[in-house]
C-alpha atoms as a PDB file:
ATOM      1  CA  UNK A   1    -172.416 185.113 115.940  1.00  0.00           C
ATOM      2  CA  UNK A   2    -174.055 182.398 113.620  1.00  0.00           C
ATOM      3  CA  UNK A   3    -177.031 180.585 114.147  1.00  0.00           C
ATOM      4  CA  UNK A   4    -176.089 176.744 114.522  1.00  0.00           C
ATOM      5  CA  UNK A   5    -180.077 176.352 112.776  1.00  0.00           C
ATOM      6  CA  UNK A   6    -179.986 174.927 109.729  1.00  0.00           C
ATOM      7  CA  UNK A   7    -179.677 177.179 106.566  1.00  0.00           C
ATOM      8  CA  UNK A   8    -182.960 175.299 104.466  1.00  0.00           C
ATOM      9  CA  UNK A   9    -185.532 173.997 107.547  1.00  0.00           C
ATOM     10  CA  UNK A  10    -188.695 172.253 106.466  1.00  0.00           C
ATOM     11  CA  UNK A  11    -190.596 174.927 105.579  1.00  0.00           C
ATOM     12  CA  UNK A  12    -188.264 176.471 103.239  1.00  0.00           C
ATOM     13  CA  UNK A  13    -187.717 172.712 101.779  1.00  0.00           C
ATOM     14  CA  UNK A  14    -191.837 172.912 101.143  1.00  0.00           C
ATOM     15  CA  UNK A  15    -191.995 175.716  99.758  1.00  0.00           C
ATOM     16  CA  UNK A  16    -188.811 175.164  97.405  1.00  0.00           C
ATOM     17  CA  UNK A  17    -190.826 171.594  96.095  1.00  0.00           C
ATOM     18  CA  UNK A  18    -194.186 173.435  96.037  1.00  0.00           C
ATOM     19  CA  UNK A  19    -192.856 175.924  93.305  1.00  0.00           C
ATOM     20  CA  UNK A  20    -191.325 172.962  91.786  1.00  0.00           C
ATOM     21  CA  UNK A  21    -194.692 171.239  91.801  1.00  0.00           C
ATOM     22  CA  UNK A  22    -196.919 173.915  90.997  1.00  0.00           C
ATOM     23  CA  UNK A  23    -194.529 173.384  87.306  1.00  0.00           C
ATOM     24  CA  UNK A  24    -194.130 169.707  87.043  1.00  0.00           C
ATOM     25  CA  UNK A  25    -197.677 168.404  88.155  1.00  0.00           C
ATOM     26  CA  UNK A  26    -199.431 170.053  84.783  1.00  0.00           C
ATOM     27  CA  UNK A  27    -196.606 168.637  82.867  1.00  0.00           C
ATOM     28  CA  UNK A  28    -197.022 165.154  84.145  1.00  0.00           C
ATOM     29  CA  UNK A  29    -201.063 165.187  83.848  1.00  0.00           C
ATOM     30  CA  UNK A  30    -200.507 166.391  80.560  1.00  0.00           C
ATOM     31  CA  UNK A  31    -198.328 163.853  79.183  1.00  0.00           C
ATOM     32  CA  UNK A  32    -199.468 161.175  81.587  1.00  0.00           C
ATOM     33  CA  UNK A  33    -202.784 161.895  80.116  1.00  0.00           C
ATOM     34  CA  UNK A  34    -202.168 161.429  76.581  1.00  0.00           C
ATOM     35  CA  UNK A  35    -200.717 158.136  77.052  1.00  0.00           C
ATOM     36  CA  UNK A  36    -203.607 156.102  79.352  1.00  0.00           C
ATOM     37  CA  UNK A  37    -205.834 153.993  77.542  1.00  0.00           C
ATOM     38  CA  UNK A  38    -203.128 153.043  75.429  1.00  0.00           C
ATOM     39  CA  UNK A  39    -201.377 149.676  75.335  1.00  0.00           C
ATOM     40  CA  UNK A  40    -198.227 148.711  77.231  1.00  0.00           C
ATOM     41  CA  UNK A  41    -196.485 148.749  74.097  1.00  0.00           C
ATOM     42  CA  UNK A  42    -197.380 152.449  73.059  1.00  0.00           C
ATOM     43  CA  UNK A  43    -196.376 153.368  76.927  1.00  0.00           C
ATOM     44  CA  UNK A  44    -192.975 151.624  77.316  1.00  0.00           C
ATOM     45  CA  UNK A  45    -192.356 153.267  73.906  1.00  0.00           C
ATOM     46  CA  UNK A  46    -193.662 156.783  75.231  1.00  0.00           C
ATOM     47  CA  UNK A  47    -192.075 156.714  78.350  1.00  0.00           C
ATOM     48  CA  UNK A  48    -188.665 155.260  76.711  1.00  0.00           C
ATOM     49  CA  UNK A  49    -188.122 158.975  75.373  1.00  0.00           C
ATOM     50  CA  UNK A  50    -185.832 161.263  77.389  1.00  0.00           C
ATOM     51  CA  UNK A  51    -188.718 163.874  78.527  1.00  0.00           C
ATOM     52  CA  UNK A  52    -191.218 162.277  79.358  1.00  0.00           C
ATOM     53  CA  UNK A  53    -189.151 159.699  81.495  1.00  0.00           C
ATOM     54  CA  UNK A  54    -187.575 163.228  83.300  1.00  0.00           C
ATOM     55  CA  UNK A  55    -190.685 165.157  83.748  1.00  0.00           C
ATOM     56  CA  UNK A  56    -192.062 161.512  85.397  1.00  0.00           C
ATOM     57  CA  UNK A  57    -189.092 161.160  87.350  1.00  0.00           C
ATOM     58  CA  UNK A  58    -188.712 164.917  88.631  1.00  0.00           C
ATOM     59  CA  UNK A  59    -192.308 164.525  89.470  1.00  0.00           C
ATOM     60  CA  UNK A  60    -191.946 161.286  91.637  1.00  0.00           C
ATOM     61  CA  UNK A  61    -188.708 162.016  93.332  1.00  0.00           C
ATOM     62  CA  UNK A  62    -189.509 165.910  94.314  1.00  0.00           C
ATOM     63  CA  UNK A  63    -193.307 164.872  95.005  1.00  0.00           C
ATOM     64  CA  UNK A  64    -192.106 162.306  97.605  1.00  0.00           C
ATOM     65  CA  UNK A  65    -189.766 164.871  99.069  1.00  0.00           C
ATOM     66  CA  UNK A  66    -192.539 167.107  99.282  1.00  0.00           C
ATOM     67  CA  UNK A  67    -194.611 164.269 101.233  1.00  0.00           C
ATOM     68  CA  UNK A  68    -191.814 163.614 103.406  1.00  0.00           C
ATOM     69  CA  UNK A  69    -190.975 167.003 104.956  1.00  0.00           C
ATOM     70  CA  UNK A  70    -195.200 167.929 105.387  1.00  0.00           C
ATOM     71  CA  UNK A  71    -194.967 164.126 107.112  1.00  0.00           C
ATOM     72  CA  UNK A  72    -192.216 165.264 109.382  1.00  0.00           C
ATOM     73  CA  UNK A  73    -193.208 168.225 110.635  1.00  0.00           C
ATOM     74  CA  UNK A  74    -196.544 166.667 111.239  1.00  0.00           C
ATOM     75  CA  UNK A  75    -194.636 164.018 112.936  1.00  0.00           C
ATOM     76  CA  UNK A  76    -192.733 166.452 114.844  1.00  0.00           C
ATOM     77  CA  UNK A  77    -195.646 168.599 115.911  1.00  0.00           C
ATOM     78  CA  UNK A  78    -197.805 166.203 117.305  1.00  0.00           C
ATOM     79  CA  UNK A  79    -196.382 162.910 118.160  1.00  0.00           C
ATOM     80  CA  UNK A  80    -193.556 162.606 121.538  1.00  0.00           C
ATOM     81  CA  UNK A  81    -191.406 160.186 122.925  1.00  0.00           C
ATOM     82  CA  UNK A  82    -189.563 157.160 121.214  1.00  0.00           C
ATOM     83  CA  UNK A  83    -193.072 157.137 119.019  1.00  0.00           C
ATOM     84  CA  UNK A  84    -191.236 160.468 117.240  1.00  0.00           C
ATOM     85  CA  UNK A  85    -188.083 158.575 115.933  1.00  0.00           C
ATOM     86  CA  UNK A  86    -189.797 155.539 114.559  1.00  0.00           C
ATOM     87  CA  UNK A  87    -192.475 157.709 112.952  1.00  0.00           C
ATOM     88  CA  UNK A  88    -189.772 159.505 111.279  1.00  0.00           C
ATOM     89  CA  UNK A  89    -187.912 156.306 110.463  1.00  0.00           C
ATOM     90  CA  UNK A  90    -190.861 155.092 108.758  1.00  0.00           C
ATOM     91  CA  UNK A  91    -191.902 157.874 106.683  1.00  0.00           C
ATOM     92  CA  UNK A  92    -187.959 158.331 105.399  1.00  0.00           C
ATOM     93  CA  UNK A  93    -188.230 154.578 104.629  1.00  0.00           C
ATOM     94  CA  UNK A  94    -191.376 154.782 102.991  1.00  0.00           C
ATOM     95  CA  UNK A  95    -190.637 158.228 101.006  1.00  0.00           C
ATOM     96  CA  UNK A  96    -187.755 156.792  99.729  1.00  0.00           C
ATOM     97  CA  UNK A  97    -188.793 153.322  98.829  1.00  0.00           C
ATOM     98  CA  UNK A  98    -191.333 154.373  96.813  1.00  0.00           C
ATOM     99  CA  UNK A  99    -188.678 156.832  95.019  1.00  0.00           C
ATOM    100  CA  UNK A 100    -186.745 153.781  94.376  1.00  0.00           C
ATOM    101  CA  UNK A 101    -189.675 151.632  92.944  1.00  0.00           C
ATOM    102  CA  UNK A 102    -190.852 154.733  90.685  1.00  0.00           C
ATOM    103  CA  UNK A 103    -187.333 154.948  89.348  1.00  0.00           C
ATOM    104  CA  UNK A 104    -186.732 151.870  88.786  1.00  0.00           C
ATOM    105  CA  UNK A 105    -190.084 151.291  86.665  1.00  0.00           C
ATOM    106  CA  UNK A 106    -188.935 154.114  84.703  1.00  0.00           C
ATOM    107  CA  UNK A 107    -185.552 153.155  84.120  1.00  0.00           C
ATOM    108  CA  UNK A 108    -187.102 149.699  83.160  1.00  0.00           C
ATOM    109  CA  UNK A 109    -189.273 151.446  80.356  1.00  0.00           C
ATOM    110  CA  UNK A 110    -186.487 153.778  79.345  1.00  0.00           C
ATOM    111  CA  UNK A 111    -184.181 151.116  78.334  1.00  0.00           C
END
């Protein structure tokens, strides 16, 4: 008999972005970090090389995806009734809004 559960649930989803995160967050402070205080120039001109423009991008998309499954199961813990869909429907939208607006400014920069 199989189980008809899902083989990656939100907790192995966390725990699959934290690893990722525990890598890409120092790698995104440190290069994020040597580029502020500059001027936009310098950082459209940083951020138009291919790693930093990855590392930033790895960092938004997978960070979001982080927020999002910690939001649902939040969500799914505490709140009931037709209050449970839209509060999923809203953190989906906004998780992957902002993903959009991050990779678009760095597709802007990069080219």
């Amino acid at each position: 008999m199989s189980s008809s559960k899902p083989i990656f649930g939100h907790h192995s989803e966390m725990k699959i972005t934290s690893i990722l995160l525990f890598f890409l967050v120092p790698a995104f402070i440190f290069m994020f970090g040597s580029i502020v205080g500059e001027d936009y120039a310098a950082v459209v001109k940083y951020f138009s090389r291919p790693w930093p423009a990855i590392i930033t991008s790895l960092t938004i998309v997978i960070g979001l995806q982080h927020f999002q499954s910690g939001a649902q199961v939040l969500i799914e813990d505490y709140i009931r009734g037709s209050a449970h869909k839209l509060a999923i429907i809203f953190v989906k939208s906004v998780s992957y809004f902002l993903m959009v607006v991050g990779l678009y400014a760095i597709a802007r920069m990069a080219f």
